[in-house]
PDB file of N, CA and C in Angstrom:
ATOM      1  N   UNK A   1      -4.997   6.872   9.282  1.00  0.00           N
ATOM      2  CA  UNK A   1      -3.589   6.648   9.022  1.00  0.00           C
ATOM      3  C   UNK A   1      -2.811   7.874   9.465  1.00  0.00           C
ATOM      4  N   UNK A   2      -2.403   7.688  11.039  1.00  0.00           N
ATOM      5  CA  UNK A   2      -1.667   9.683  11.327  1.00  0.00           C
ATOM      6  C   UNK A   2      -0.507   9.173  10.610  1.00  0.00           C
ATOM      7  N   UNK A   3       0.064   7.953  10.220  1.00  0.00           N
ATOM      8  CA  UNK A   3       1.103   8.018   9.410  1.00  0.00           C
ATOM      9  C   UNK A   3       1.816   8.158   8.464  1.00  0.00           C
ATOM     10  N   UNK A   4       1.140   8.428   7.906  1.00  0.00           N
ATOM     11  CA  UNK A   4       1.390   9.269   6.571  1.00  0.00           C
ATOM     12  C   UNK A   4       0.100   9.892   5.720  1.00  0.00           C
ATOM     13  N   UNK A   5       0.629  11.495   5.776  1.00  0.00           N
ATOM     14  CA  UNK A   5       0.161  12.480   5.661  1.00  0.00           C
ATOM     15  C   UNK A   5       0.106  13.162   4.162  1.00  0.00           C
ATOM     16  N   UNK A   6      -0.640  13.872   3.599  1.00  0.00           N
ATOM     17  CA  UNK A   6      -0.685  14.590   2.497  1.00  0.00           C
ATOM     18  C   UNK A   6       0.149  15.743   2.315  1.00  0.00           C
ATOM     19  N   UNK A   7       1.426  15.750   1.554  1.00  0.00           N
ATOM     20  CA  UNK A   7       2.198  17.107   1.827  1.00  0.00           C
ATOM     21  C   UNK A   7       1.905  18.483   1.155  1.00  0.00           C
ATOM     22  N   UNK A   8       2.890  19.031   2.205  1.00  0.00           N
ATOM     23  CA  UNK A   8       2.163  20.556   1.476  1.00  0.00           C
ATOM     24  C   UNK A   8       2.226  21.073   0.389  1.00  0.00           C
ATOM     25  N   UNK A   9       1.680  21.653  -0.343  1.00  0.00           N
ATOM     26  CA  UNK A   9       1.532  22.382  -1.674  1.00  0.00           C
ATOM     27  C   UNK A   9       3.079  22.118  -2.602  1.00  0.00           C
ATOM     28  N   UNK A  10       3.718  23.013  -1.913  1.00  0.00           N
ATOM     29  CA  UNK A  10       5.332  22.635  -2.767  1.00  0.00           C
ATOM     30  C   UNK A  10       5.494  21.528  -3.374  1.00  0.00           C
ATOM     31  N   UNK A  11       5.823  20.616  -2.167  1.00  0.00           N
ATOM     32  CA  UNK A  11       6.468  19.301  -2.726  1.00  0.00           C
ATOM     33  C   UNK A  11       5.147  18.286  -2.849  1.00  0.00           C
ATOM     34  N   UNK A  12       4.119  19.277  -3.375  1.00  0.00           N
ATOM     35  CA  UNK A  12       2.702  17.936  -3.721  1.00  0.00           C
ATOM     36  C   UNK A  12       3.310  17.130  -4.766  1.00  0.00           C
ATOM     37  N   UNK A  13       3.928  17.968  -5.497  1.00  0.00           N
ATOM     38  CA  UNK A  13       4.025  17.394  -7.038  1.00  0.00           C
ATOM     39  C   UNK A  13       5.116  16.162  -6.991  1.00  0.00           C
ATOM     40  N   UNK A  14       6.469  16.668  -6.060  1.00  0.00           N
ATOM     41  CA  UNK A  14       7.322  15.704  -5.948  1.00  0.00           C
ATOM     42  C   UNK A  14       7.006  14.537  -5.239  1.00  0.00           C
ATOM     43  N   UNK A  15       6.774  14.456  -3.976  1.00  0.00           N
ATOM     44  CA  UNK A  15       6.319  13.952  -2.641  1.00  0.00           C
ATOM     45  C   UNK A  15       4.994  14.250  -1.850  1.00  0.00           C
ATOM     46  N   UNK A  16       4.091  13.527  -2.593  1.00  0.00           N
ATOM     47  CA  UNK A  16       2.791  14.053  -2.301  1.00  0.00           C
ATOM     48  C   UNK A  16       2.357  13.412  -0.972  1.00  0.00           C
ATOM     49  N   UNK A  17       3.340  12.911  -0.581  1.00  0.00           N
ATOM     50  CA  UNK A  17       2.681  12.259   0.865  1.00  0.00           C
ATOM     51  C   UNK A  17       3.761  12.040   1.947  1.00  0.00           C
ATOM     52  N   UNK A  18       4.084  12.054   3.355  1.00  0.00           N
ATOM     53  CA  UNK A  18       5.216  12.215   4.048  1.00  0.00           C
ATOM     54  C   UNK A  18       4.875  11.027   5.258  1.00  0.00           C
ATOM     55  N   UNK A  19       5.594  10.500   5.405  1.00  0.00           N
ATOM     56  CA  UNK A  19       5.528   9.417   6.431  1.00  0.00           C
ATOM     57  C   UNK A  19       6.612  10.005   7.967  1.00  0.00           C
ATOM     58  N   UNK A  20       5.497   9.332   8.518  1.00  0.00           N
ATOM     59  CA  UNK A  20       6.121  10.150  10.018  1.00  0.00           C
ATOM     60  C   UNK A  20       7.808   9.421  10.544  1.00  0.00           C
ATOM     61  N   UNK A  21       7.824   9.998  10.488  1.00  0.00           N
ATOM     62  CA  UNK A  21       9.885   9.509  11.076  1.00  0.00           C
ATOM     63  C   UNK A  21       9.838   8.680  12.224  1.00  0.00           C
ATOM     64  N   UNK A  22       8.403   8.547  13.122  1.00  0.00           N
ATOM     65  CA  UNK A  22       8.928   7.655  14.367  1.00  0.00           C
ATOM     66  C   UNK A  22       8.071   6.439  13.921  1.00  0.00           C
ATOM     67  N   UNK A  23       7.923   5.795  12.640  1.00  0.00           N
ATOM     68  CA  UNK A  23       7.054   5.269  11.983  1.00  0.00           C
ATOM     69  C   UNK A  23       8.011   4.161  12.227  1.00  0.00           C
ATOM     70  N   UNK A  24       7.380   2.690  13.028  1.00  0.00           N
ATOM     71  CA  UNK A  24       8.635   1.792  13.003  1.00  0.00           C
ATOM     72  C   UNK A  24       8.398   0.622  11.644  1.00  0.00           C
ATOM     73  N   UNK A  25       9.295   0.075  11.889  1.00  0.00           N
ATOM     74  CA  UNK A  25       9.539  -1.084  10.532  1.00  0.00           C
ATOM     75  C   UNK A  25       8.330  -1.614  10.423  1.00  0.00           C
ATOM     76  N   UNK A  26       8.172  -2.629  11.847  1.00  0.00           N
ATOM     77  CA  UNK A  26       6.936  -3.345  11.769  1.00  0.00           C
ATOM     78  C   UNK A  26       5.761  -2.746  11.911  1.00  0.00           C
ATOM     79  N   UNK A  27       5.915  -1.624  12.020  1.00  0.00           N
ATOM     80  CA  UNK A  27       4.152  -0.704  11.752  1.00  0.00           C
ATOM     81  C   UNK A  27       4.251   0.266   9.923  1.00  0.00           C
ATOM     82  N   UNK A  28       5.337   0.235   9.598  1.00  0.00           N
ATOM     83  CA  UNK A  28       5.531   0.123   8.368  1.00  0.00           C
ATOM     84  C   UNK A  28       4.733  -0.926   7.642  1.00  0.00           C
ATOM     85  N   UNK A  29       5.657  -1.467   7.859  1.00  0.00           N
ATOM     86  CA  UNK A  29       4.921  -3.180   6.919  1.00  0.00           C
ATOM     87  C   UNK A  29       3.725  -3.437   7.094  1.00  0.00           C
ATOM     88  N   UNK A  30       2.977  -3.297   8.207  1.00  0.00           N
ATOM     89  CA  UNK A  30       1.687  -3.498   8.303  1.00  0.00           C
ATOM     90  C   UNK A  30       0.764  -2.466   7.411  1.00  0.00           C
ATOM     91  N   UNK A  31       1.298  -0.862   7.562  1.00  0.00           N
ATOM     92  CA  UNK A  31       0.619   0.122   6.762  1.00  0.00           C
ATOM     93  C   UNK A  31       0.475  -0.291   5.412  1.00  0.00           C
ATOM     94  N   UNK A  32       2.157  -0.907   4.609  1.00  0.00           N
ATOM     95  CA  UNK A  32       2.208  -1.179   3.459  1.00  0.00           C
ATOM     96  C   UNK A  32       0.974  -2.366   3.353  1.00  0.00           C
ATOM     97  N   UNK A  33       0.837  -3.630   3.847  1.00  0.00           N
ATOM     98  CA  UNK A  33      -0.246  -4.308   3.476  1.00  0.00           C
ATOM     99  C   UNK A  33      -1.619  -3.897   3.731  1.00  0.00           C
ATOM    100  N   UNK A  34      -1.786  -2.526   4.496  1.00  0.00           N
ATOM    101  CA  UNK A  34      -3.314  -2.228   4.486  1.00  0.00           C
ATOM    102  C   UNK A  34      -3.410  -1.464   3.215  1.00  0.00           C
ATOM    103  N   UNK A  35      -2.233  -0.660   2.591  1.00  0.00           N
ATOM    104  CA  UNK A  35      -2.410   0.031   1.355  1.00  0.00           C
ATOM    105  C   UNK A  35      -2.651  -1.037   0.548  1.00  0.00           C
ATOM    106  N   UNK A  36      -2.278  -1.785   0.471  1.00  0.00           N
ATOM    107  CA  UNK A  36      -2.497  -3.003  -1.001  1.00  0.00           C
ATOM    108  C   UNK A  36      -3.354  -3.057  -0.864  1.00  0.00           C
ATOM    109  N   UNK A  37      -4.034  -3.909   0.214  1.00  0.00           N
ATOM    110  CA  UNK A  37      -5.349  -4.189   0.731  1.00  0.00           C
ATOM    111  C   UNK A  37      -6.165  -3.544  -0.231  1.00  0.00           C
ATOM    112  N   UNK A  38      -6.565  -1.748   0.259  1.00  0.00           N
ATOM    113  CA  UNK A  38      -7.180  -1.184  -0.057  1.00  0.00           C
ATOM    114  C   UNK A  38      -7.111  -0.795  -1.326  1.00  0.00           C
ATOM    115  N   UNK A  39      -6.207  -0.712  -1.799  1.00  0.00           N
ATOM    116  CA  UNK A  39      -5.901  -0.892  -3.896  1.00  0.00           C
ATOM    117  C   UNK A  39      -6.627  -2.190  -4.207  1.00  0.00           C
ATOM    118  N   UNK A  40      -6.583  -2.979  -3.778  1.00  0.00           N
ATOM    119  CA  UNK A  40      -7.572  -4.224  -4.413  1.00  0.00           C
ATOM    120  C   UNK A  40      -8.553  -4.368  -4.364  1.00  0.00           C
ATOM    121  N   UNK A  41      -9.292  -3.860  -3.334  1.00  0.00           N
ATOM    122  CA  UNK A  41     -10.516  -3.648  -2.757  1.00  0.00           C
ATOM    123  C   UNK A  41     -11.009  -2.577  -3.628  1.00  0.00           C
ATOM    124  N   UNK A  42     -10.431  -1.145  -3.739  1.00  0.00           N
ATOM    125  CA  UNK A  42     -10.901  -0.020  -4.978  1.00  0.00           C
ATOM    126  C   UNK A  42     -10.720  -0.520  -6.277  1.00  0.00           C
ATOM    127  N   UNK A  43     -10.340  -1.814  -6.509  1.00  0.00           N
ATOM    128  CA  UNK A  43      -9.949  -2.170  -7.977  1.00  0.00           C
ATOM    129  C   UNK A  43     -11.422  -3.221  -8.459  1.00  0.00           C
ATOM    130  N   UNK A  44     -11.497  -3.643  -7.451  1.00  0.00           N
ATOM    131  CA  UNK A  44     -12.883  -4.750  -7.060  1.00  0.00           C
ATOM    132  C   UNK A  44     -14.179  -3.970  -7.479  1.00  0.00           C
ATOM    133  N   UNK A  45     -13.843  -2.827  -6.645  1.00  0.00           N
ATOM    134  CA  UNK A  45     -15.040  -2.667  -6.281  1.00  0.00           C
ATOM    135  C   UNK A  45     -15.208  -1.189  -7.784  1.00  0.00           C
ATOM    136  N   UNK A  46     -14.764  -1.072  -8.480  1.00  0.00           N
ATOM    137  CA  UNK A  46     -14.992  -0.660 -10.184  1.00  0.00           C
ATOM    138  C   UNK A  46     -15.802  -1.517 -10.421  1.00  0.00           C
ATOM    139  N   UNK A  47     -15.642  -2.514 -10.525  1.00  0.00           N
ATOM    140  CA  UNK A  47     -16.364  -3.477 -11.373  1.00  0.00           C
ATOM    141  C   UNK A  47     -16.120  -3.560 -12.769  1.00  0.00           C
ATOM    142  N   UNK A  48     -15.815  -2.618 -13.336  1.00  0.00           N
ATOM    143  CA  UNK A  48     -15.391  -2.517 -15.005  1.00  0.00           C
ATOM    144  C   UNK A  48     -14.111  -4.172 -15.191  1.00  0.00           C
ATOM    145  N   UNK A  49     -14.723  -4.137 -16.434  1.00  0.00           N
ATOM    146  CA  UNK A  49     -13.872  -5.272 -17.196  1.00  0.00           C
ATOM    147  C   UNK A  49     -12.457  -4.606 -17.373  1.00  0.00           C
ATOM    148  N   UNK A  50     -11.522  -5.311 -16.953  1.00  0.00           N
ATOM    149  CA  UNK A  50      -9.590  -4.704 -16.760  1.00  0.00           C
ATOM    150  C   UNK A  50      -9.478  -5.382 -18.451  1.00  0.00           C
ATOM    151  N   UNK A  51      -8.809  -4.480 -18.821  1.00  0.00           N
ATOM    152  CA  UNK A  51      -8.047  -4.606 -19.909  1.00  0.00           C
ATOM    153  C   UNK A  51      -6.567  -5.230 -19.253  1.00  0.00           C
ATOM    154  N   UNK A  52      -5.676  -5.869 -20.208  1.00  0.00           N
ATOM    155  CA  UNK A  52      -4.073  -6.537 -20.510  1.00  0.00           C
ATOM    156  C   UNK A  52      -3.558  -5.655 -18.995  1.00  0.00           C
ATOM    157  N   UNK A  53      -3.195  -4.289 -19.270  1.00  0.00           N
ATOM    158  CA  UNK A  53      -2.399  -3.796 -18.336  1.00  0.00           C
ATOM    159  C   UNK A  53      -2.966  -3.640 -16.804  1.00  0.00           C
ATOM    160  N   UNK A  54      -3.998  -2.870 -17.220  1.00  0.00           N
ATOM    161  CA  UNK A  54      -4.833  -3.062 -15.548  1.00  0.00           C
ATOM    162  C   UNK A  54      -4.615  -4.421 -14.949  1.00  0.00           C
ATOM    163  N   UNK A  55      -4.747  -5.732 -15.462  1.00  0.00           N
ATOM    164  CA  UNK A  55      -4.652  -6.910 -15.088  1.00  0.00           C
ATOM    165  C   UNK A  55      -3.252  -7.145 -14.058  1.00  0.00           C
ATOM    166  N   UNK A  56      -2.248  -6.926 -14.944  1.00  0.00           N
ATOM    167  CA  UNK A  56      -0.742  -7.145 -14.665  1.00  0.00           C
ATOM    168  C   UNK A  56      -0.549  -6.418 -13.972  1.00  0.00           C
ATOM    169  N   UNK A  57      -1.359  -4.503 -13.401  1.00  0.00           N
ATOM    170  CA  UNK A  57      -0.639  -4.299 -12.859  1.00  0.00           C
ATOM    171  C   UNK A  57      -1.258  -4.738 -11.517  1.00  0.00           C
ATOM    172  N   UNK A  58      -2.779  -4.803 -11.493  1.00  0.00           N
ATOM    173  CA  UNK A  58      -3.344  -5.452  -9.949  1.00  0.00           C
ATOM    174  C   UNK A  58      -2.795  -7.162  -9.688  1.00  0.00           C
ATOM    175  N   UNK A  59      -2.462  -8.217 -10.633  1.00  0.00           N
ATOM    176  CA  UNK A  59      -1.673  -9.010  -9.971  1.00  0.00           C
ATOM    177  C   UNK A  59      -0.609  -8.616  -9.483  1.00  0.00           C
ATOM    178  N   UNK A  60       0.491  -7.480  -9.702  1.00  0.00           N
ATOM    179  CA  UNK A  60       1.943  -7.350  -9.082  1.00  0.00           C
ATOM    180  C   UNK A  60       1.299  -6.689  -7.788  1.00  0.00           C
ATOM    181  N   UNK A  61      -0.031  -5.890  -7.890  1.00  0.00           N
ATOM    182  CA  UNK A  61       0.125  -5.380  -6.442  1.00  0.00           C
ATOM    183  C   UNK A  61      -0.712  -6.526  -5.412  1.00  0.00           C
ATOM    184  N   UNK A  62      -1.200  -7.592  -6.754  1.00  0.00           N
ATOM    185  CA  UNK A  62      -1.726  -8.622  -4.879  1.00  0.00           C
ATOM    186  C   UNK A  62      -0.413  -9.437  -4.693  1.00  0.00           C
ATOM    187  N   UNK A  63       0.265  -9.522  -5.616  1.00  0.00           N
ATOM    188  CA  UNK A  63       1.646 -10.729  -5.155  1.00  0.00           C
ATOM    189  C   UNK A  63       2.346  -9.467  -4.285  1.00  0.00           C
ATOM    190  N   UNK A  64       2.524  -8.435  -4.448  1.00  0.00           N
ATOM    191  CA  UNK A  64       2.870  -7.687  -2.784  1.00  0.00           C
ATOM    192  C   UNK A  64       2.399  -7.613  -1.609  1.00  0.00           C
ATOM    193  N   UNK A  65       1.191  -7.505  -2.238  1.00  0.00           N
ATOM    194  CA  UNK A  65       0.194  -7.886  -1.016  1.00  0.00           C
ATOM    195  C   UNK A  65       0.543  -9.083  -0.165  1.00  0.00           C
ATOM    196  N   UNK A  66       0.910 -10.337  -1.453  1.00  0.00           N
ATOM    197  CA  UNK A  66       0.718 -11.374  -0.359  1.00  0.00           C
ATOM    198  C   UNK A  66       2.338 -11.624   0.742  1.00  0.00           C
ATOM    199  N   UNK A  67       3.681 -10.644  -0.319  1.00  0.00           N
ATOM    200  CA  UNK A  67       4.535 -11.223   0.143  1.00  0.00           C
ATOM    201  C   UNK A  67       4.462  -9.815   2.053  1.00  0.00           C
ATOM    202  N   UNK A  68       3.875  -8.679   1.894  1.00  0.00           N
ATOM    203  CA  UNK A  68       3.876  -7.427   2.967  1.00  0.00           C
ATOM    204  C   UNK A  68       3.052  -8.300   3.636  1.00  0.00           C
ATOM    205  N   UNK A  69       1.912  -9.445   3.571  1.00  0.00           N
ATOM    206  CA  UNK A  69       1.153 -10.216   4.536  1.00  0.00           C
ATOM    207  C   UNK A  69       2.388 -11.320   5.345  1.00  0.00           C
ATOM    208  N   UNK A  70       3.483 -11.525   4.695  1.00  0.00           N
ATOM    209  CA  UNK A  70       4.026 -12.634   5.072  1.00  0.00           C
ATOM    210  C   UNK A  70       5.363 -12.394   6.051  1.00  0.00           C
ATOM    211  N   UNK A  71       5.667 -11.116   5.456  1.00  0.00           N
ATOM    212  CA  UNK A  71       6.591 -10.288   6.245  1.00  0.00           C
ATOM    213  C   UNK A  71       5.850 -10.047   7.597  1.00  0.00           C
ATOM    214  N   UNK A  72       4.598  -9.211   7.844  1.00  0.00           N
ATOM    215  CA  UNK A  72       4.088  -9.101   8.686  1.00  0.00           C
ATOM    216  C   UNK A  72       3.764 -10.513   9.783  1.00  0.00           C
ATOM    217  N   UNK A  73       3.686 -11.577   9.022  1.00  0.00           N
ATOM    218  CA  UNK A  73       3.430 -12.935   9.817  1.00  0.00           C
ATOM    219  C   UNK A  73       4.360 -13.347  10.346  1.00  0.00           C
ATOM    220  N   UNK A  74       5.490 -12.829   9.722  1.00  0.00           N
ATOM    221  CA  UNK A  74       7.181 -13.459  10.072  1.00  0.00           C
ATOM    222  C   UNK A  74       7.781 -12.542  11.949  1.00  0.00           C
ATOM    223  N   UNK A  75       6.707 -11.121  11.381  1.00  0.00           N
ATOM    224  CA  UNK A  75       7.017 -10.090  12.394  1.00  0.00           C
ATOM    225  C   UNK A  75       6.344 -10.517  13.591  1.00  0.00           C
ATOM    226  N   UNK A  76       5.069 -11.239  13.591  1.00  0.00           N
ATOM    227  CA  UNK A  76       4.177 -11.783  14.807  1.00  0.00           C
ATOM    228  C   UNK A  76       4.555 -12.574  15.379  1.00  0.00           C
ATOM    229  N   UNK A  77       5.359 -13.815  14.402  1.00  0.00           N
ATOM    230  CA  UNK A  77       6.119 -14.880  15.378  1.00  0.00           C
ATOM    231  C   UNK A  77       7.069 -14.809  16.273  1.00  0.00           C
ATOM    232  N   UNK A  78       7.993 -13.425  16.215  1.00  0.00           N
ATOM    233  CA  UNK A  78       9.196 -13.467  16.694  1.00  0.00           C
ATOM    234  C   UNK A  78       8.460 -13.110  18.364  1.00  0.00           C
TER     235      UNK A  78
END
């Protein structure tokens, strides 16, 4: 991912990560659904039993998932 990077020491705490400025929309959106992706996949692959909140919060990030998949599908057709 050269697109977004781990920032430096200073602003770790604020902005721990910096996205490159010539980063376009539709390679945006695609990054955003490989991050979900990979949050679901590290959530999977725990294996531990999710308690109430863990639950709610990995459904809000696959219903992003599915809507950053759909955006991206919308971006292929044009």
């Amino acid at each position: 991912m050269d697109n977004v990077v781990s920032g430096s020491p200073p602003s770790a705490a604020t902005k721990p990560f910096v996205v490159n400025e010539e980063l376009s929309f539709e390679d945006a959106w695609v990054r955003v659904a490989e991050l979900l992706q990979c949050a679901v996949a590290t959530s999977q692959m725990l294996g531990e039993p999710q308690g109430a909140p863990q639950r709610a919060v990995m459904h809000l990030v696959e219903m992003a998932k599915m809507v950053a998949d759909r955006a991206v599908e919308c971006m292929q057709l044009r």
